[in-house]
Protein backbone atom coordinates (compact mmCIF):
# COMPACT_ATOMS: atom_id res chain seq x y z
CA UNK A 1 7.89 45.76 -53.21
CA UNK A 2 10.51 48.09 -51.17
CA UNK A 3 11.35 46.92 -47.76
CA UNK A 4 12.14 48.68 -44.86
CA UNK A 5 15.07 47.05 -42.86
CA UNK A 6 15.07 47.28 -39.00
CA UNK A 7 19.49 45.92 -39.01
CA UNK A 8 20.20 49.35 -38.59
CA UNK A 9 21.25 51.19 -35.75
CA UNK A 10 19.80 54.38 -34.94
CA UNK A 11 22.62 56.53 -34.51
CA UNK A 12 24.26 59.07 -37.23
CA UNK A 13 24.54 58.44 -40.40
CA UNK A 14 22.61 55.11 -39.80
CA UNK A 15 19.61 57.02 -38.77
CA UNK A 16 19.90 59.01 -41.91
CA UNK A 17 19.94 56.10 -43.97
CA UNK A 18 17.12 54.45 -41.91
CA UNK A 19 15.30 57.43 -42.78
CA UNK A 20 16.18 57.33 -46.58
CA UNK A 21 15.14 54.01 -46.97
CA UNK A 22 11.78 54.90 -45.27
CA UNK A 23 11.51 57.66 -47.78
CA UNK A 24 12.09 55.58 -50.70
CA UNK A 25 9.89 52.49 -49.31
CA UNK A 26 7.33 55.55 -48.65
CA UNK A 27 7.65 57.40 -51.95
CA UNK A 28 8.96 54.38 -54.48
CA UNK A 29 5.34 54.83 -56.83
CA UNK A 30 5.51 58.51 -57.07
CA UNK A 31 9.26 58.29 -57.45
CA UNK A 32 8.71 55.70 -60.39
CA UNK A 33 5.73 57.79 -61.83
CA UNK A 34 7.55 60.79 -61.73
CA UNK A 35 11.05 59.26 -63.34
CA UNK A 36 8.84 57.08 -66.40
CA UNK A 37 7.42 60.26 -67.32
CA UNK A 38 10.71 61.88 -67.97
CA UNK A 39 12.08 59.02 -69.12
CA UNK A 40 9.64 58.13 -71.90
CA UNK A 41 9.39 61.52 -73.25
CA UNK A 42 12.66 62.89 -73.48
CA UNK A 43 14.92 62.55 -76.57
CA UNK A 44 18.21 61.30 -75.14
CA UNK A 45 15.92 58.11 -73.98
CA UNK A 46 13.78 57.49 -76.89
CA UNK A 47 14.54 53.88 -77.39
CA UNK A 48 12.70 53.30 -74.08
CA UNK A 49 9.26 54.14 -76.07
CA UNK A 50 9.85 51.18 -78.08
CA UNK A 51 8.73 48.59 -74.40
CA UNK A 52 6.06 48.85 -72.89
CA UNK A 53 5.48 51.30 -70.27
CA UNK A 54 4.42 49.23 -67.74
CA UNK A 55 7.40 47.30 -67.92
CA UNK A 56 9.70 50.35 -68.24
CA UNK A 57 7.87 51.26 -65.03
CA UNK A 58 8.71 48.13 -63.29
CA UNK A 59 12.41 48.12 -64.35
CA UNK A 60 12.40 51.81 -62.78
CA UNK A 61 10.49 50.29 -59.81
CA UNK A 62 13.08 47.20 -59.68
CA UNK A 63 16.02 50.13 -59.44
CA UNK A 64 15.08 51.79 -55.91
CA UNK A 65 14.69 48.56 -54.77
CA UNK A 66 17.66 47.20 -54.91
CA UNK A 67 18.82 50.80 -53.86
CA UNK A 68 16.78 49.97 -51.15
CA UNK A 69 18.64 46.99 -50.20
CA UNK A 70 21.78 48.58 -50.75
CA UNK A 71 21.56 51.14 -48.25
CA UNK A 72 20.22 48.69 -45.81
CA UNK A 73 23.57 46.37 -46.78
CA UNK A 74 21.82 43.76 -47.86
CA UNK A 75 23.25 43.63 -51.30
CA UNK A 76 26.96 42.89 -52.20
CA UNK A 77 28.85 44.30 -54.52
CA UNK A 78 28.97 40.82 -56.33
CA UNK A 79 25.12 41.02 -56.29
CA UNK A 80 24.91 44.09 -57.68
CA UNK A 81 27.46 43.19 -60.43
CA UNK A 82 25.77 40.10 -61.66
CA UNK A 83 22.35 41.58 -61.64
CA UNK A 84 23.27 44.97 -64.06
CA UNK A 85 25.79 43.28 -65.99
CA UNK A 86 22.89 41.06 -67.48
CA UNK A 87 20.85 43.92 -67.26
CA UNK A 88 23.37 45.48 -70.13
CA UNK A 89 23.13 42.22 -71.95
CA UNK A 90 19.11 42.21 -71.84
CA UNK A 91 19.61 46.09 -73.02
CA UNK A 92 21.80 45.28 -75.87
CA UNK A 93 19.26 42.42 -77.14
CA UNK A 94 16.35 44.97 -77.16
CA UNK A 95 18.52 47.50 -78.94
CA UNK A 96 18.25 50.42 -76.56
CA UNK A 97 21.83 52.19 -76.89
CA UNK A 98 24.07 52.67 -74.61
CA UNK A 99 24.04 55.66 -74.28
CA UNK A 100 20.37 55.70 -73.55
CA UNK A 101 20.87 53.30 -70.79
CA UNK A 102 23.26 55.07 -68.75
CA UNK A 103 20.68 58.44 -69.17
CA UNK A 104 18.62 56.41 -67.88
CA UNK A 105 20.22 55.24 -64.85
CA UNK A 106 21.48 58.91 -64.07
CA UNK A 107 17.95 60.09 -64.33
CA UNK A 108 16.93 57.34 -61.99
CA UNK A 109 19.88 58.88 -59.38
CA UNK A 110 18.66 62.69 -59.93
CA UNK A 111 14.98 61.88 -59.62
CA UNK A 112 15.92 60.56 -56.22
CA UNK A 113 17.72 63.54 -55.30
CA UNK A 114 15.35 65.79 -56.74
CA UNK A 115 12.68 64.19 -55.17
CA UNK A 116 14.47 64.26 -51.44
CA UNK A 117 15.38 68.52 -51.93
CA UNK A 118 11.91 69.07 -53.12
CA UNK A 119 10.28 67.62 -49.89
CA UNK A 120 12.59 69.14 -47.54
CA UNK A 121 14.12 65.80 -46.46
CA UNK A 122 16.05 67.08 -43.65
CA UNK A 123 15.32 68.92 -40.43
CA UNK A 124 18.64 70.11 -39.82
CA UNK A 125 21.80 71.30 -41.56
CA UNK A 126 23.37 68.67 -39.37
CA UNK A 127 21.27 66.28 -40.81
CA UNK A 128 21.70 67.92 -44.25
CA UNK A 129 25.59 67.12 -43.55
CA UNK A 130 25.12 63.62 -42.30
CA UNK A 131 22.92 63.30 -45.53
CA UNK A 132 26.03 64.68 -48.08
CA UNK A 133 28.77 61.63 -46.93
CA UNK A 134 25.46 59.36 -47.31
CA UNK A 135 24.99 60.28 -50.73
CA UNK A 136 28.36 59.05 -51.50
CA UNK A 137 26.75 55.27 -50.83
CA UNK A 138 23.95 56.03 -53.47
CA UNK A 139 27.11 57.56 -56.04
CA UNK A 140 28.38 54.37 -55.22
CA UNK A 141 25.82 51.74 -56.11
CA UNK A 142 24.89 54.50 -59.08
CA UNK A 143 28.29 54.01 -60.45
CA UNK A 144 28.76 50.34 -60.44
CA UNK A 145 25.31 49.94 -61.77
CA UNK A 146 26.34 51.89 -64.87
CA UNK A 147 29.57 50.26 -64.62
CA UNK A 148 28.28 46.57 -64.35
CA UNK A 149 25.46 47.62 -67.12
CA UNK A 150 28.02 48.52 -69.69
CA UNK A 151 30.27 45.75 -69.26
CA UNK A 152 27.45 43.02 -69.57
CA UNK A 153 26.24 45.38 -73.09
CA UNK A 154 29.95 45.72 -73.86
CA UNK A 155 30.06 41.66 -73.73
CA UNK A 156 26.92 40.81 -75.53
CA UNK A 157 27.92 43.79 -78.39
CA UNK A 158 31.48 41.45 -79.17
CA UNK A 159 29.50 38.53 -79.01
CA UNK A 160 27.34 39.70 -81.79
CA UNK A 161 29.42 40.88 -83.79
CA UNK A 162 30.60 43.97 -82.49
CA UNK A 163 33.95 45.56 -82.34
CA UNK A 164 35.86 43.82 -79.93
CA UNK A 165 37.38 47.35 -78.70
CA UNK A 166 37.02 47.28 -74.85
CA UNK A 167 34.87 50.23 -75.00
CA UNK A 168 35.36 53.61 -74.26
CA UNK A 169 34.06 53.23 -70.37
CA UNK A 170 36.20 50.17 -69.90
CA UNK A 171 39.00 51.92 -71.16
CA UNK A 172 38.00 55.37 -68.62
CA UNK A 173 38.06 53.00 -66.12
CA UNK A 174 41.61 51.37 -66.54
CA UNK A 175 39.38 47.51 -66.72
CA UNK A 176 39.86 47.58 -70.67
């Protein structure tokens, strides 16, 4: 389950991201609901179909928690490297590609936004402003989850067999 963190203080930005981690504590079913949907049905994730939904659903759940945590700072960047790099190994041994797995995890990131536009999040275009340099915390933990996710695939693809070419993120992202 989500949990709300009181260790932040109430003013500026913090309040915003007090708020946002109310919203997704508040909203995390719907939010997963709403993103399993999509993700099951469309054709750039069609691998997905292959697990169960129920557990697709509680890997989607598992997501905006730890989102959760990262916006209250309770997760490190170590933490959050060691949990989606095995998640890229665990996606590689149920032979989801790739590719499917970082649509996945960008779907996860728009539903979010989606969601928060759609309700009418924010009370004031100072708010709305405070809320645009917060979003660059949720790019952030967005990007080194894909990051961390293909690495740990990347790893468990050479171990198997696979080319041992860095891949084509790695090599994007000057770590190949």
């Amino acid at each position: 389950m989500i949990q709300v963190h009181t260790g932040i203080s109430k003013g500026g930005s913090d309040m915003i991201s007090e708020k946002m981690i109310a919203m997704i504590k508040d909203n995390a079913d719907e939010l997963t609901k709403r993103l399993c949907k999509d993700l099951l049905s469309r054709e750039e994730t069609k691998s997905y179909r292959k697990l169960n939904e129920e557990l697709v659903c509680e890997r989607v759940f598992d997501v905006y928690s730890r989102l959760d945590s990262w916006l209250a700072r309770d997760k490190k960047k170590g933490e959050i490297q060691d949990h989606y790099t095995k998640m890229g190994k665990k996606r590689f041994q149920e032979g989801i590609p790739l590719v499917e797995v970082v649509m996945a995890l960008m779907l996860i990131k728009r539903h979010l936004w989606l969601f928060v536009l759609e309700k009418h999040f924010f009370d004031s275009s100072y708010e709305f402003q405070q809320a645009l340099e917060f979003n660059n915390r949720v790019v952030l933990f967005f990007d080194r989850a894909i990051y961390f996710t293909t690495m740990g695939y990347e790893e468990e693809l050479r171990k198997h067999g696979g080319k041992s070419d860095p891949g084509i993120i790695s090599r994007l992202l000057g770590k190949g």
